[in-house]
C-alpha atoms as a PDB file:
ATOM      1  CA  UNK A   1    -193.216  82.764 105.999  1.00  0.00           C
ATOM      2  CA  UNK A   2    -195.261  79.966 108.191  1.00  0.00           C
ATOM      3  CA  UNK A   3    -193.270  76.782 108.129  1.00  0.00           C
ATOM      4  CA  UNK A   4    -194.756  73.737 105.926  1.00  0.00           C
ATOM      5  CA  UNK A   5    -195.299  70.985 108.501  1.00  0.00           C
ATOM      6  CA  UNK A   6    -196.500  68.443 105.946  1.00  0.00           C
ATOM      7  CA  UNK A   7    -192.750  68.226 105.014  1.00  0.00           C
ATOM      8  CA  UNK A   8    -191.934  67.549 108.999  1.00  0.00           C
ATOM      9  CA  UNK A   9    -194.579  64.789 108.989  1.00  0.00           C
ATOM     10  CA  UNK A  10    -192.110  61.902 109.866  1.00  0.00           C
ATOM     11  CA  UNK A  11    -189.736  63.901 112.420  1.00  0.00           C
ATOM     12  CA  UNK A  12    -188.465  61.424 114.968  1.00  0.00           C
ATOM     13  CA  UNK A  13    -188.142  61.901 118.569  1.00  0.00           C
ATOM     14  CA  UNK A  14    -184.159  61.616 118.226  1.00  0.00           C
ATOM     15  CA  UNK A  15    -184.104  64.138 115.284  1.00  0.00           C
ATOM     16  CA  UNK A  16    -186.054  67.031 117.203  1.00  0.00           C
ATOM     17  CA  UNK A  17    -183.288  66.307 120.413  1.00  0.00           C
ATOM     18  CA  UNK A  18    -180.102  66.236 118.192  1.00  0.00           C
ATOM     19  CA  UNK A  19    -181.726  69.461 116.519  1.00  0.00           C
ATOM     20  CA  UNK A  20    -182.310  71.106 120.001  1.00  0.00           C
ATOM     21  CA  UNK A  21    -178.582  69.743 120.721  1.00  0.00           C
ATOM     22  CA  UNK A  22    -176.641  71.489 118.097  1.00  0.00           C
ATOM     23  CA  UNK A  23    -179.175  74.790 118.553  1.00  0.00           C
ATOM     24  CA  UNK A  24    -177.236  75.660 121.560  1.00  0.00           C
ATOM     25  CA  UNK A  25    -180.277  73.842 124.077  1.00  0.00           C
ATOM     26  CA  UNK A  26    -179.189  71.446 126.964  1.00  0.00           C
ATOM     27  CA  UNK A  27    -180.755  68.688 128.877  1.00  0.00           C
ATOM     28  CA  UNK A  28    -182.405  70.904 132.457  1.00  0.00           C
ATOM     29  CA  UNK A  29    -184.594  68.003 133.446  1.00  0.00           C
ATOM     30  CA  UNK A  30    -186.638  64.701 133.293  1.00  0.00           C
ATOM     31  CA  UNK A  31    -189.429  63.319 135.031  1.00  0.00           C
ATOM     32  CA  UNK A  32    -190.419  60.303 133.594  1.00  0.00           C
ATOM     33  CA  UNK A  33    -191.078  60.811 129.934  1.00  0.00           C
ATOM     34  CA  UNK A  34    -190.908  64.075 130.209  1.00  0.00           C
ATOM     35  CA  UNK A  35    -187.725  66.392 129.127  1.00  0.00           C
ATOM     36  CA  UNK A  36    -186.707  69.644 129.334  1.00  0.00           C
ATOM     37  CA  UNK A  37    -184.226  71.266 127.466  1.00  0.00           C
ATOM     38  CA  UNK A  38    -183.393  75.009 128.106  1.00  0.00           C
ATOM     39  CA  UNK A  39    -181.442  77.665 125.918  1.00  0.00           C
ATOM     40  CA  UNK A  40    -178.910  80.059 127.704  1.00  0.00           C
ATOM     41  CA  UNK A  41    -181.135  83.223 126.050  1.00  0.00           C
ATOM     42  CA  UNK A  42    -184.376  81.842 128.257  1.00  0.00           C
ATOM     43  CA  UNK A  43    -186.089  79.312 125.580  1.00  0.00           C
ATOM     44  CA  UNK A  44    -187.644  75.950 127.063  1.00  0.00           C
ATOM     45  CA  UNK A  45    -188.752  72.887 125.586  1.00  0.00           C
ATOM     46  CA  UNK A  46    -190.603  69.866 126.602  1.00  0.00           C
ATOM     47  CA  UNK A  47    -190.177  66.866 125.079  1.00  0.00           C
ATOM     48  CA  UNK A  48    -192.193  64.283 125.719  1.00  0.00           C
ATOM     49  CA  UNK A  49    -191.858  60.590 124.282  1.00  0.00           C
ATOM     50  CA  UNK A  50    -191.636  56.688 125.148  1.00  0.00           C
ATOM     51  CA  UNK A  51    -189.277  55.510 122.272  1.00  0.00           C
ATOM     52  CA  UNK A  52    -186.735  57.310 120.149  1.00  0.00           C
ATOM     53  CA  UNK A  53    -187.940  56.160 116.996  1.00  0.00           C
ATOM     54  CA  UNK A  54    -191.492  57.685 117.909  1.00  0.00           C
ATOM     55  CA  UNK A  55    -193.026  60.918 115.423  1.00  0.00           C
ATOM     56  CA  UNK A  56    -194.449  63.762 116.325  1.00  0.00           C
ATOM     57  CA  UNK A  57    -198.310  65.172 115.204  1.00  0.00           C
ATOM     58  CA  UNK A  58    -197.853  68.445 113.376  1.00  0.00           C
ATOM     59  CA  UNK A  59    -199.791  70.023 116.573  1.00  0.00           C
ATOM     60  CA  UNK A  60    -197.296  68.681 118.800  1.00  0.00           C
ATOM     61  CA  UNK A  61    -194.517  70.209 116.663  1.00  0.00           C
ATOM     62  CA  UNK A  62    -196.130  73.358 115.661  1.00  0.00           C
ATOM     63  CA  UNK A  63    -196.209  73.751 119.541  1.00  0.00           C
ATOM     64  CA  UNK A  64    -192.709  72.617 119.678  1.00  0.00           C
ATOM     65  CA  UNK A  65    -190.839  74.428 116.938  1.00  0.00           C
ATOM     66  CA  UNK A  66    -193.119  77.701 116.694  1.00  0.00           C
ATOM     67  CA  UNK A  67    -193.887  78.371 120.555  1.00  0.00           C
ATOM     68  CA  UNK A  68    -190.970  77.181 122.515  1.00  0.00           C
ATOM     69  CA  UNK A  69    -188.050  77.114 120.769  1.00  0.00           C
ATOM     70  CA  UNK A  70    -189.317  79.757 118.760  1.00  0.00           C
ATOM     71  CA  UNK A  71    -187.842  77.995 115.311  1.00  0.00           C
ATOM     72  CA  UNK A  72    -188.209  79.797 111.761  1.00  0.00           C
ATOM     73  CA  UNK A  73    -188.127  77.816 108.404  1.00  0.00           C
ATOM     74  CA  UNK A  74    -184.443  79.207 107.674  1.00  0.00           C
ATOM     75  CA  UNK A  75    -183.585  77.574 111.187  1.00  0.00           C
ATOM     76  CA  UNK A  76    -185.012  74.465 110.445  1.00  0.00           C
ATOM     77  CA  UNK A  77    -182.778  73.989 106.823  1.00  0.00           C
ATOM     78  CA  UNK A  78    -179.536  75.578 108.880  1.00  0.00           C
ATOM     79  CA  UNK A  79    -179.942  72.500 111.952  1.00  0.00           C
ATOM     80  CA  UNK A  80    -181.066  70.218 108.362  1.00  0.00           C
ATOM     81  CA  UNK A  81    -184.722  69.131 109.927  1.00  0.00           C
ATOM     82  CA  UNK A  82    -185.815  70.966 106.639  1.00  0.00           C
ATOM     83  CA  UNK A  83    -185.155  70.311 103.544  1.00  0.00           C
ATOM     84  CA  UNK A  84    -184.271  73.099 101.040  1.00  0.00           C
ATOM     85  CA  UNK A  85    -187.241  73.460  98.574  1.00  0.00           C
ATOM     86  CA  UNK A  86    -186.211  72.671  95.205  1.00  0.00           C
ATOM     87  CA  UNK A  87    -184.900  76.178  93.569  1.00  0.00           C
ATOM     88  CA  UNK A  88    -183.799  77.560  96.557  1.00  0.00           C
END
């Protein structure tokens, strides 16, 4: 099931790293506003921001979530980015 990114539409800089955080992904590198966390299975992601408080377009997430850290919408509830639809 594709994930619904209009419900993602004001994910904060801060959010997406505390996510990464508690997925198991650590801090590898920064240049400048540039970060890169890595997974021990292989997984990379770049982050790249100038405030904390700053969102993310749904490209930039979709790109984020679906290609790098390879994210699916049951992740996404379990690390509590995503809410649970009502009835489920």
């Amino acid at each position: 099931m594709p994930i619904d990114y209009k419900q993602l539409r004001s994910l904060k800089v801060r959010d997406l790293v505390n996510a990464l955080l508690k997925d198991g992904f650590y801090l590898r590198n920064q240049t400048g506003s540039h970060q890169q966390y890595q997974h021990h299975d292989g997984r990379r992601v770049t982050v790249s921001y100038h405030r904390s408080g700053e969102t993310f377009t749904p490209q930039i997430l979709k790109s984020m979530i679906d290609i790098q850290a390879m994210w699916t919408e049951e992740d996404l509830k379990r690390l509590k980015i995503l809410k649970p639809k009502n009835g489920s």
